[in-house]
PDB file of N, CA and C in Angstrom:
ATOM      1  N   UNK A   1      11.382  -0.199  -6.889  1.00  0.00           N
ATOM      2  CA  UNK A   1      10.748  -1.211  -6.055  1.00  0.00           C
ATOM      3  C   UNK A   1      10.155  -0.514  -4.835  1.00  0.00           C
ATOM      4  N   UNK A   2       8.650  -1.258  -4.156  1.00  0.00           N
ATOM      5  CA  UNK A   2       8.431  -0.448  -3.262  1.00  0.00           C
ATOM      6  C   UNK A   2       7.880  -1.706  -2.291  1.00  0.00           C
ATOM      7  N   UNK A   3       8.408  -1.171  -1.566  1.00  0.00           N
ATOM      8  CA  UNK A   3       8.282  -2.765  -0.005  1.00  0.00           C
ATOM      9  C   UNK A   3       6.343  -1.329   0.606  1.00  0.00           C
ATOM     10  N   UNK A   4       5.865  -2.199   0.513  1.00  0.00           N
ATOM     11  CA  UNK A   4       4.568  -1.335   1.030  1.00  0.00           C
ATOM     12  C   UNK A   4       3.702  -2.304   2.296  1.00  0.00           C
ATOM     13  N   UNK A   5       3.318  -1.675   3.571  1.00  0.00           N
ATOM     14  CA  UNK A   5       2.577  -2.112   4.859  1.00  0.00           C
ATOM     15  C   UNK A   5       1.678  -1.638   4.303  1.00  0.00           C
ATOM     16  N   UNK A   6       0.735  -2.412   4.183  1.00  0.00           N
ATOM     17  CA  UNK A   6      -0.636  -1.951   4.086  1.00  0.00           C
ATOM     18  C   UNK A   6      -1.625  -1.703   5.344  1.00  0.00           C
ATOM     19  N   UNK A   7      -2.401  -0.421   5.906  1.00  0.00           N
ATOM     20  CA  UNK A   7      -2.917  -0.884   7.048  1.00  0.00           C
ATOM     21  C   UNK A   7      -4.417  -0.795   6.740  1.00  0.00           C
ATOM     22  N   UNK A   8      -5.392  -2.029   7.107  1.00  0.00           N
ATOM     23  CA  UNK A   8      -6.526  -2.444   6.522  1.00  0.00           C
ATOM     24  C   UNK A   8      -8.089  -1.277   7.320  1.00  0.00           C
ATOM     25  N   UNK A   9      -8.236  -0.741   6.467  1.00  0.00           N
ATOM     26  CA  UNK A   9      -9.368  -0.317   7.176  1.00  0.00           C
ATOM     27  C   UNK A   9     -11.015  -0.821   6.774  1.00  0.00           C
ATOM     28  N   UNK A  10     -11.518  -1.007   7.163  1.00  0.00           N
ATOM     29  CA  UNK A  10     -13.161  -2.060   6.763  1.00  0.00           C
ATOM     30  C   UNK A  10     -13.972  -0.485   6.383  1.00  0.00           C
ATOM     31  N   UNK A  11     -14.344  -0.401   4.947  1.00  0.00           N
ATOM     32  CA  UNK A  11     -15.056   0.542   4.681  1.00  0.00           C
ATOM     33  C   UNK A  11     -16.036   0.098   4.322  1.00  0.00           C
ATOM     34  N   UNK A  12     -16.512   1.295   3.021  1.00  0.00           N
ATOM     35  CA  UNK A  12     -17.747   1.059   1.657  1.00  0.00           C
ATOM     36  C   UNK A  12     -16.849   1.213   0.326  1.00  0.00           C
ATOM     37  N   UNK A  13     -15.438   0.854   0.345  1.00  0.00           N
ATOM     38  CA  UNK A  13     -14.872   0.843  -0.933  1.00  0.00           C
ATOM     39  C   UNK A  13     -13.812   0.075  -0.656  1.00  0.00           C
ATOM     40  N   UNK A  14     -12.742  -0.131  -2.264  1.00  0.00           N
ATOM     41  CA  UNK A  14     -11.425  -0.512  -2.418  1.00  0.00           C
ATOM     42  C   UNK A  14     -10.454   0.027  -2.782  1.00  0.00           C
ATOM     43  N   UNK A  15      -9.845   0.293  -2.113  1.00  0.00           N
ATOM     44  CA  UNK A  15      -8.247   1.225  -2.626  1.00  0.00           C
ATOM     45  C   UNK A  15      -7.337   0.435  -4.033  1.00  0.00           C
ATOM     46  N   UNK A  16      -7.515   0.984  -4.804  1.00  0.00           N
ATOM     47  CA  UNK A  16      -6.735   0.059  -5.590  1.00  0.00           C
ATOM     48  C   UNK A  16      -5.537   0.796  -5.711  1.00  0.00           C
ATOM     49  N   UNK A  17      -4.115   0.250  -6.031  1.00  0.00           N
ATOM     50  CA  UNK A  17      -2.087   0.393  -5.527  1.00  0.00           C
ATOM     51  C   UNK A  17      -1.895   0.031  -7.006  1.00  0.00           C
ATOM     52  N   UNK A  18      -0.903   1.110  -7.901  1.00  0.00           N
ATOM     53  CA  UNK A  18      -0.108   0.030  -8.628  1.00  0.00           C
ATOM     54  C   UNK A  18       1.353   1.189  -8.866  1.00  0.00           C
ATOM     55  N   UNK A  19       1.883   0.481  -9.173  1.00  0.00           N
ATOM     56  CA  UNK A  19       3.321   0.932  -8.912  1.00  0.00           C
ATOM     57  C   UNK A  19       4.010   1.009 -10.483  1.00  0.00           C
ATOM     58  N   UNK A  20       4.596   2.081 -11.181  1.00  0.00           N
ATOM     59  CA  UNK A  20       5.617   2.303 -12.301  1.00  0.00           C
ATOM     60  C   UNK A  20       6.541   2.924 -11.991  1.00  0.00           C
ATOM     61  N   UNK A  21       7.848   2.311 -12.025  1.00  0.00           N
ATOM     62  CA  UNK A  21       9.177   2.871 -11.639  1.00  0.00           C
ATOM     63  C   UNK A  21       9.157   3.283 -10.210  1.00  0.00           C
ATOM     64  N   UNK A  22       9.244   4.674 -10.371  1.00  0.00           N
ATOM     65  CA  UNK A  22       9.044   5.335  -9.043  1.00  0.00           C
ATOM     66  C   UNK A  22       8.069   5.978  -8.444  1.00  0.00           C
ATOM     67  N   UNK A  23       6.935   5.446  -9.140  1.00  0.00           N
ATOM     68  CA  UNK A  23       5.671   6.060  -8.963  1.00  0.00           C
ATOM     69  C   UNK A  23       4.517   5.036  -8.567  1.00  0.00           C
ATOM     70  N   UNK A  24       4.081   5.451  -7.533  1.00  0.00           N
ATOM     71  CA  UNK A  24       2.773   4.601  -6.907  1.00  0.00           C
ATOM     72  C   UNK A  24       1.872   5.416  -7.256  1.00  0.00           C
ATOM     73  N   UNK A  25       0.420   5.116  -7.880  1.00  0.00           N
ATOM     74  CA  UNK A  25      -0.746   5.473  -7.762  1.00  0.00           C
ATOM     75  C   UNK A  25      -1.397   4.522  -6.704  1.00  0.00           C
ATOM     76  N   UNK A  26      -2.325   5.851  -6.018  1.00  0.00           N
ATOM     77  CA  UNK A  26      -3.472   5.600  -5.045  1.00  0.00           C
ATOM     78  C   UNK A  26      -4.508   5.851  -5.235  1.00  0.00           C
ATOM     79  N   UNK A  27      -5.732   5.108  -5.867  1.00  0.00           N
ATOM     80  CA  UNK A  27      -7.016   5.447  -6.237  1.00  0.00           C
ATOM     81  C   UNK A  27      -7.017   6.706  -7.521  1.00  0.00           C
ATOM     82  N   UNK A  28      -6.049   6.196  -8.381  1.00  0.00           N
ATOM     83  CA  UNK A  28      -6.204   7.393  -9.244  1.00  0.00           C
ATOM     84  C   UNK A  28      -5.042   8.567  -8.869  1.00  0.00           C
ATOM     85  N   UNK A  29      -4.582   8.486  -8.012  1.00  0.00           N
ATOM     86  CA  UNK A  29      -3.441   9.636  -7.790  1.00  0.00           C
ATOM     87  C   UNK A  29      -2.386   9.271  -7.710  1.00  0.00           C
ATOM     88  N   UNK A  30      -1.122  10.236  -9.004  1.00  0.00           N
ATOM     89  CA  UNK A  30       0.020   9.436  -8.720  1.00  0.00           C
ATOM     90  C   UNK A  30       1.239  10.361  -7.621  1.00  0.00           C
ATOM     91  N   UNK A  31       1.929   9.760  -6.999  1.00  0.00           N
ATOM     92  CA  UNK A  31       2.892   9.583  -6.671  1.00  0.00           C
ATOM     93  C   UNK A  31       4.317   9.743  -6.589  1.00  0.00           C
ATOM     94  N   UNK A  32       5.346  10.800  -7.184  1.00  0.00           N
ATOM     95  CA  UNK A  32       6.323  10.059  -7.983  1.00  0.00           C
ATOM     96  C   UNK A  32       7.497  10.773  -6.701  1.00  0.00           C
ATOM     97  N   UNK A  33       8.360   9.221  -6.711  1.00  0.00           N
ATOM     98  CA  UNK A  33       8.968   9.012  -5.822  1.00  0.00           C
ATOM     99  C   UNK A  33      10.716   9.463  -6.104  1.00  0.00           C
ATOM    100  N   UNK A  34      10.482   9.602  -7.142  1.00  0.00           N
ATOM    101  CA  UNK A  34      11.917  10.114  -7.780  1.00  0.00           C
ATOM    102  C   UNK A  34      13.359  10.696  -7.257  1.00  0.00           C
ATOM    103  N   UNK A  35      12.314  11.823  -6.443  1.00  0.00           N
ATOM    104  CA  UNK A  35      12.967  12.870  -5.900  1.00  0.00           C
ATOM    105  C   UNK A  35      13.933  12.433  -4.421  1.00  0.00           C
ATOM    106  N   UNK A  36      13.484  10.858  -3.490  1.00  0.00           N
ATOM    107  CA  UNK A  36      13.836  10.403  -2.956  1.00  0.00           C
ATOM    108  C   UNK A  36      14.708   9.659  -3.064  1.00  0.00           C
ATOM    109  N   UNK A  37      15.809  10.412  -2.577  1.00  0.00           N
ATOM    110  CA  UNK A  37      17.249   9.647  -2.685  1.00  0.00           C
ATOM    111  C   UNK A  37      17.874   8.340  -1.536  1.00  0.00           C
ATOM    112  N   UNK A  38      18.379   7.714  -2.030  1.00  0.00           N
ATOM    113  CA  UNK A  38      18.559   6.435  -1.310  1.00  0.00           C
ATOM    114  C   UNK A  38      19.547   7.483   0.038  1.00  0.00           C
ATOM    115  N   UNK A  39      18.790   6.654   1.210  1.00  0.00           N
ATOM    116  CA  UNK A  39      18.863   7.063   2.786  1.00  0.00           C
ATOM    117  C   UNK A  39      18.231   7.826   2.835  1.00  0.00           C
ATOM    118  N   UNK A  40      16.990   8.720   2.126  1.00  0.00           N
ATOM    119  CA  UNK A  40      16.283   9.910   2.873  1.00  0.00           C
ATOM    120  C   UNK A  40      15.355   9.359   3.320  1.00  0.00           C
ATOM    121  N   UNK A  41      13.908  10.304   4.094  1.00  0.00           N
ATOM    122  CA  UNK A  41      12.949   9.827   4.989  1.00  0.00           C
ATOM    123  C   UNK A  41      12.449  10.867   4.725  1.00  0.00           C
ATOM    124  N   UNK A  42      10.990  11.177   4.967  1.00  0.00           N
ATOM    125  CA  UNK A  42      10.089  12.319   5.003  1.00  0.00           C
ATOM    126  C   UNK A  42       8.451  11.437   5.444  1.00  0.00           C
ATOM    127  N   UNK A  43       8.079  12.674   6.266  1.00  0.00           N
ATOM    128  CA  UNK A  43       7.006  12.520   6.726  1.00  0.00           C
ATOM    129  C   UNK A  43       5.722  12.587   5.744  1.00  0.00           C
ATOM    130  N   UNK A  44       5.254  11.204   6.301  1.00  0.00           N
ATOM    131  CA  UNK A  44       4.020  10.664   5.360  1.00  0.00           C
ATOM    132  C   UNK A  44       2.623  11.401   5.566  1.00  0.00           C
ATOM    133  N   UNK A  45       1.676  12.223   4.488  1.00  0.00           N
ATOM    134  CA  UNK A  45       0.193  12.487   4.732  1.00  0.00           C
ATOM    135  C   UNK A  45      -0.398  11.594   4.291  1.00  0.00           C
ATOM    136  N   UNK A  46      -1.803  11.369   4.500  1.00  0.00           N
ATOM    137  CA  UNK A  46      -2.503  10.920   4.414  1.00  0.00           C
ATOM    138  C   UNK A  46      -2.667  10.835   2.494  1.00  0.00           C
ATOM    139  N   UNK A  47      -2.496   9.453   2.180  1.00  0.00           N
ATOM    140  CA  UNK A  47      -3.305   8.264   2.750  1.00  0.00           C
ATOM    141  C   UNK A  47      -1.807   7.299   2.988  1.00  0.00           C
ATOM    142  N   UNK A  48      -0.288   8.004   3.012  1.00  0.00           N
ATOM    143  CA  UNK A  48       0.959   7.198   3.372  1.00  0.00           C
ATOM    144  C   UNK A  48       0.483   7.195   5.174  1.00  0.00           C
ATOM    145  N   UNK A  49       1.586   7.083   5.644  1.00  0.00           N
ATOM    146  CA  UNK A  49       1.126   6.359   7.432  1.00  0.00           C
ATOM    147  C   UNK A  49       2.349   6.249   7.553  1.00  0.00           C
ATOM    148  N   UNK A  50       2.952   7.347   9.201  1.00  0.00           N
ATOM    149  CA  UNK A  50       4.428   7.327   9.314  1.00  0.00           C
ATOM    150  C   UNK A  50       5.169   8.530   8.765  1.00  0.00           C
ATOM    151  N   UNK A  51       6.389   7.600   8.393  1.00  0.00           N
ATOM    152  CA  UNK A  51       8.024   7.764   7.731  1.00  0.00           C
ATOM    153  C   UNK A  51       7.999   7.143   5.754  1.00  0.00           C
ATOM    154  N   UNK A  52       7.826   7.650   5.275  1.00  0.00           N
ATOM    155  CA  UNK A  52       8.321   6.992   3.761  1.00  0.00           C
ATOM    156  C   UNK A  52      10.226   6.689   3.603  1.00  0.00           C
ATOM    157  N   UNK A  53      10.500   6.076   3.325  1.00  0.00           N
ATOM    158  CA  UNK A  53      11.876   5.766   3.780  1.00  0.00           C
ATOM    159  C   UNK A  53      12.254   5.159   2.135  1.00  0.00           C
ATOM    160  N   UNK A  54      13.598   6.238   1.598  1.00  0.00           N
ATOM    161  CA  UNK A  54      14.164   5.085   0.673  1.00  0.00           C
ATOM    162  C   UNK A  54      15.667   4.206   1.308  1.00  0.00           C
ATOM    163  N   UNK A  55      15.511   3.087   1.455  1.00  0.00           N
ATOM    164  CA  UNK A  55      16.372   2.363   1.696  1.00  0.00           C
ATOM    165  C   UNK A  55      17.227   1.242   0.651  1.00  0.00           C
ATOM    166  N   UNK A  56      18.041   1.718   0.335  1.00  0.00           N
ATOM    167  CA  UNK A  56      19.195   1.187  -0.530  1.00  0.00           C
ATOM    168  C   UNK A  56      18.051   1.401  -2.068  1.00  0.00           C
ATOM    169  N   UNK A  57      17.191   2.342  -2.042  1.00  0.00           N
ATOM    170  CA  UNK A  57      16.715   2.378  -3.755  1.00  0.00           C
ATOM    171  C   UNK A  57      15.111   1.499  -3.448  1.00  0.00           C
ATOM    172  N   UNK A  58      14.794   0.891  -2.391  1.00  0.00           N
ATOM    173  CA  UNK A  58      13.852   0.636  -2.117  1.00  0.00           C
ATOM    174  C   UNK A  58      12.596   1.349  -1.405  1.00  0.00           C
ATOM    175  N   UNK A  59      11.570   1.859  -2.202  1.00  0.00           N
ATOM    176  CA  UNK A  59      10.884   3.080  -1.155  1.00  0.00           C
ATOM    177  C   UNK A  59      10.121   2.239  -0.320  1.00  0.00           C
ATOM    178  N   UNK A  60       9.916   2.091   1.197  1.00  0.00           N
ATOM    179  CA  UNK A  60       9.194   1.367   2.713  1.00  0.00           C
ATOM    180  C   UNK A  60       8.221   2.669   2.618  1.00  0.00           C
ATOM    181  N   UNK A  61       7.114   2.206   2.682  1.00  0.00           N
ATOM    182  CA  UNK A  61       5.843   2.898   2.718  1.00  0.00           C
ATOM    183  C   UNK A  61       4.138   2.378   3.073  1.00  0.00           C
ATOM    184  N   UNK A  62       4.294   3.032   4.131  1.00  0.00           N
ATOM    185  CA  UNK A  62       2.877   2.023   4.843  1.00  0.00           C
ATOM    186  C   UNK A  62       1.704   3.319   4.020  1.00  0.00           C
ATOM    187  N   UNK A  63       0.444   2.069   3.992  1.00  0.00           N
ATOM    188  CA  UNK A  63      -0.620   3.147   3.196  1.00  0.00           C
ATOM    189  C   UNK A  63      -1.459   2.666   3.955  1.00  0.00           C
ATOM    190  N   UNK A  64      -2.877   3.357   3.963  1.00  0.00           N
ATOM    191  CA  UNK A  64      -3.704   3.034   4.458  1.00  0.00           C
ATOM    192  C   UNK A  64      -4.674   2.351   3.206  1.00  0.00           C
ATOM    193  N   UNK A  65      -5.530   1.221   3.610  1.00  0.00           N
ATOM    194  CA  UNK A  65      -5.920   0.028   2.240  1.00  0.00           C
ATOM    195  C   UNK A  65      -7.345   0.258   2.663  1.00  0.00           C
ATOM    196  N   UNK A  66      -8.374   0.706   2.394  1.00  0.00           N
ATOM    197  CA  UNK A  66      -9.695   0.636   2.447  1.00  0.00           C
ATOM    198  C   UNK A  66     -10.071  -0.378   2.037  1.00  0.00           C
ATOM    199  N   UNK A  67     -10.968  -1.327   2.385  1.00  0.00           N
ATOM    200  CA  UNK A  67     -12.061  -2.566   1.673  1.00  0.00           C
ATOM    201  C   UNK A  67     -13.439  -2.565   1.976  1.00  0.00           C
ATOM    202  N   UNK A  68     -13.968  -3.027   0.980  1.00  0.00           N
ATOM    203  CA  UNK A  68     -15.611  -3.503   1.353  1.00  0.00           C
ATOM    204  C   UNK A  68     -15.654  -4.165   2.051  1.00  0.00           C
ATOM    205  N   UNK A  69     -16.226  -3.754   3.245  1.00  0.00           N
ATOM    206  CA  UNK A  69     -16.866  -4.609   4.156  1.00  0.00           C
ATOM    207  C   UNK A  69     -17.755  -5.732   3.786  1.00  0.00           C
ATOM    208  N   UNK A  70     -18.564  -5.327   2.901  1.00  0.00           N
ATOM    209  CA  UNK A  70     -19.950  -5.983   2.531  1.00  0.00           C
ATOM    210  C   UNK A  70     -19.295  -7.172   1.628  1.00  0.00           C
ATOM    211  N   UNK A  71     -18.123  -7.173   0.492  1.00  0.00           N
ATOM    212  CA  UNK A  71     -17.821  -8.053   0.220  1.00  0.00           C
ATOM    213  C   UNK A  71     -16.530  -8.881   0.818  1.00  0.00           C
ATOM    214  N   UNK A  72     -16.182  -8.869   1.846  1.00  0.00           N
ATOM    215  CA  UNK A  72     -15.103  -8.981   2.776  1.00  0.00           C
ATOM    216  C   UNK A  72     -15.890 -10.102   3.844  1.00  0.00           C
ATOM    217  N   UNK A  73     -14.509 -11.264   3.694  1.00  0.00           N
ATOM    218  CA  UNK A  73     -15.200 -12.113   5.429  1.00  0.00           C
ATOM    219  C   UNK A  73     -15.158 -11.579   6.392  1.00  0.00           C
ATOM    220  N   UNK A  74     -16.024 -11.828   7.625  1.00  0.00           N
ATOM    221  CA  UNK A  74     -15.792 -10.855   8.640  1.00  0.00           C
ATOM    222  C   UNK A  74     -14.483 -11.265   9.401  1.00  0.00           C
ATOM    223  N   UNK A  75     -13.502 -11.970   9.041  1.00  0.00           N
ATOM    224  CA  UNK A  75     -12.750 -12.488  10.044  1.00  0.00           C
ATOM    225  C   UNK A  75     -11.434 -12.569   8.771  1.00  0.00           C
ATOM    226  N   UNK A  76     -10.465 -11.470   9.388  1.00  0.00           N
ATOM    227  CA  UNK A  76      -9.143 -11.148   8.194  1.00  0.00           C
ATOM    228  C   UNK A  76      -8.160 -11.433   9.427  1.00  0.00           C
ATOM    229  N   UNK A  77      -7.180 -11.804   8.398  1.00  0.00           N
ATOM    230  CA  UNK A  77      -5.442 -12.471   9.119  1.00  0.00           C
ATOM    231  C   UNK A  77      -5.357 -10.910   9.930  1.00  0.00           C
ATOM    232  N   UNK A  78      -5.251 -11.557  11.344  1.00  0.00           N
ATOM    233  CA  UNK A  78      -4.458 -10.335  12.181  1.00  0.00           C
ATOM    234  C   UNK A  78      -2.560 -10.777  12.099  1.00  0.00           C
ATOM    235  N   UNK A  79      -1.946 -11.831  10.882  1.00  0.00           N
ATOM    236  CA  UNK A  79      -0.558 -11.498  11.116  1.00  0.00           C
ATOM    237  C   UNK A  79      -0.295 -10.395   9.968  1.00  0.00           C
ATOM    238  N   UNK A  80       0.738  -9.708  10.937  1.00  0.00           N
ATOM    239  CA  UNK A  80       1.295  -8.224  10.301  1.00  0.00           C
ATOM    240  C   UNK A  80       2.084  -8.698   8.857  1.00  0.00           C
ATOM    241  N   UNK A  81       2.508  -9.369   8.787  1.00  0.00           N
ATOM    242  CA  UNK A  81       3.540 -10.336   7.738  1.00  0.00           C
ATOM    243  C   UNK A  81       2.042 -10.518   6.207  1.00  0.00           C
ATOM    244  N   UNK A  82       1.082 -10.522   6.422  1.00  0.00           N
ATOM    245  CA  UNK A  82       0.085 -10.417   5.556  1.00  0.00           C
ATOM    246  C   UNK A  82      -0.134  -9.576   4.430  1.00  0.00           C
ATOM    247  N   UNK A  83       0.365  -8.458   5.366  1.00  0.00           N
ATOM    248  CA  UNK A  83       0.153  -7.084   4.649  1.00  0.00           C
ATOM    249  C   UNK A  83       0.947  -6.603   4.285  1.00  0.00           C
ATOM    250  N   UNK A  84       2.448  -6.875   4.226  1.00  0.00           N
ATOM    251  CA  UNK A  84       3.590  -6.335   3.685  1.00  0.00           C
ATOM    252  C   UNK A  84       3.612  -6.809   2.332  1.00  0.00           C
ATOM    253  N   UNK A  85       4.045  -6.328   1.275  1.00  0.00           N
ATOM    254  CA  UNK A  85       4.139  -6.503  -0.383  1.00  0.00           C
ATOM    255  C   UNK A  85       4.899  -6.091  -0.823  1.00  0.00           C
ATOM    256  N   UNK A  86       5.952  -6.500  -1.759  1.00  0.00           N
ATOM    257  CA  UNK A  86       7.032  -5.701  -2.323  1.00  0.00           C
ATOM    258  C   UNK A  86       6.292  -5.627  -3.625  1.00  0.00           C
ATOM    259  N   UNK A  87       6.273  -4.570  -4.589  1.00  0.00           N
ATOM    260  CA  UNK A  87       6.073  -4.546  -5.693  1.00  0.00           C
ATOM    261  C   UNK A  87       6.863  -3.446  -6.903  1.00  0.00           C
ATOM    262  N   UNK A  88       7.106  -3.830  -7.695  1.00  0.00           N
ATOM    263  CA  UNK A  88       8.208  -3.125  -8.344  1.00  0.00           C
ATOM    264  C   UNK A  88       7.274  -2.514  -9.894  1.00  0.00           C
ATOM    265  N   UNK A  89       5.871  -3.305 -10.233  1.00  0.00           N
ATOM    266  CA  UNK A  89       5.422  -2.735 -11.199  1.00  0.00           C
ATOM    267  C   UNK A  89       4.135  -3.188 -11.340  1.00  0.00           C
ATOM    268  N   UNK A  90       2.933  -3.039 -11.892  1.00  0.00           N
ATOM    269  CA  UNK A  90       1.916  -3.308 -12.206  1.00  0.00           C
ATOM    270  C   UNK A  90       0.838  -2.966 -10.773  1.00  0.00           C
ATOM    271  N   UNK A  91      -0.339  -3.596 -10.691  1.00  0.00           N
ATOM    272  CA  UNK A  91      -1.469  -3.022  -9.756  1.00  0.00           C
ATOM    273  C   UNK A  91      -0.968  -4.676  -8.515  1.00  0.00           C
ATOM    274  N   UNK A  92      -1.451  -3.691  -7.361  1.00  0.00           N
ATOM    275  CA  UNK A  92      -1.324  -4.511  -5.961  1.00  0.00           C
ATOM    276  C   UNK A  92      -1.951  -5.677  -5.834  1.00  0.00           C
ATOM    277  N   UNK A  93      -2.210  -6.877  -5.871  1.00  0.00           N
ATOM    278  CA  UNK A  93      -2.897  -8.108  -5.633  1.00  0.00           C
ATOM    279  C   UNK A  93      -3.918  -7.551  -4.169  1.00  0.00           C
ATOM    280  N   UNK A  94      -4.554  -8.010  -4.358  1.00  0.00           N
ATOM    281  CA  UNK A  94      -5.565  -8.035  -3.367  1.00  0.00           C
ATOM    282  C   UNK A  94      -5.537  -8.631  -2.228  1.00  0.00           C
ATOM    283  N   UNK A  95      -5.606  -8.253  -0.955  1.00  0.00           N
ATOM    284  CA  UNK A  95      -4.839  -8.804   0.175  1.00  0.00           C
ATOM    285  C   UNK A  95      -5.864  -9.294   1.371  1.00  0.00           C
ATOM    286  N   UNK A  96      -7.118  -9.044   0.880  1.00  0.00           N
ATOM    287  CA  UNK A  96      -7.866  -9.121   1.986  1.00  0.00           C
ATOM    288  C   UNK A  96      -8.864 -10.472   1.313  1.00  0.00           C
ATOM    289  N   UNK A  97      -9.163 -11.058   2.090  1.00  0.00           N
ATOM    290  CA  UNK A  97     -10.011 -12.854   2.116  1.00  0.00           C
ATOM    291  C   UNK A  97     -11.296 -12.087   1.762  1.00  0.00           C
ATOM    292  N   UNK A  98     -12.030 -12.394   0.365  1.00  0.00           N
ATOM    293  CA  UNK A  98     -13.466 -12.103   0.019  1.00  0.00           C
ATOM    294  C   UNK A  98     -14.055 -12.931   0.481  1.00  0.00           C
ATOM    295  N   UNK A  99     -15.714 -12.842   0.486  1.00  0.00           N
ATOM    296  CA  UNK A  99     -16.817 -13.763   0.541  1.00  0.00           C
ATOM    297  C   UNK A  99     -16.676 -14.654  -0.885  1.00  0.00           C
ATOM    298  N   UNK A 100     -16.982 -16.323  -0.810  1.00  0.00           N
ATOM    299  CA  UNK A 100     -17.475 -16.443  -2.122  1.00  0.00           C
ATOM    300  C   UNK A 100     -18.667 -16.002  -2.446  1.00  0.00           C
ATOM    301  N   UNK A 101     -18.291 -16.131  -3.891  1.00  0.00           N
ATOM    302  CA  UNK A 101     -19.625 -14.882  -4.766  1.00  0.00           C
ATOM    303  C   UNK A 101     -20.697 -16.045  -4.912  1.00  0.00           C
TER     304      UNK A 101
END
């Protein structure tokens, strides 16, 4: 399971997240979280943000979320509670308010 902060940045693309076992892919790159034993911490590069933290078997991991601007309202939820997601398997739901098409 992975409790993930997403932090939103307004680009020219979409980050797409999906999560198997212990492994997050990011745009095509995987991840594997394995090696993180419940109570460790290690410092996050880019595109993680922070501390990666496994807590009780749960990996806490803020990422940074790119979106289209161009298809994006100009006006997204500033509550922080928005962007948090737990996900334990399959690709990230989409978190940011589109234009209708």
């Amino acid at each position: 399971m992975f409790k993930i902060t997403l932090s939103p940045i307004a680009s020219n693309k979409n980050t797409v997240i999906s999560v198997s076992g212990k492994t997050l892919t990011y745009d095509g790159t995987a991840y594997d979280f394995t090696a993180l034993e419940s109570g460790a911490e290690v410092i996050a590069e880019s595109p993680a943000i922070g501390l990666i933290k496994n807590v009780g078997g749960v990996i806490h991991i803020t990422l940074e979320y790119h979106y289209d601007l161009a298809t994006a309202e100009p006006n997204q939820s500033t509550d922080a509670d928005d962007y948090i997601v737990e996900l334990s398997s399959g690709t990230l739901q989409d978190v940011i308010t589109r234009k209708a098409v």
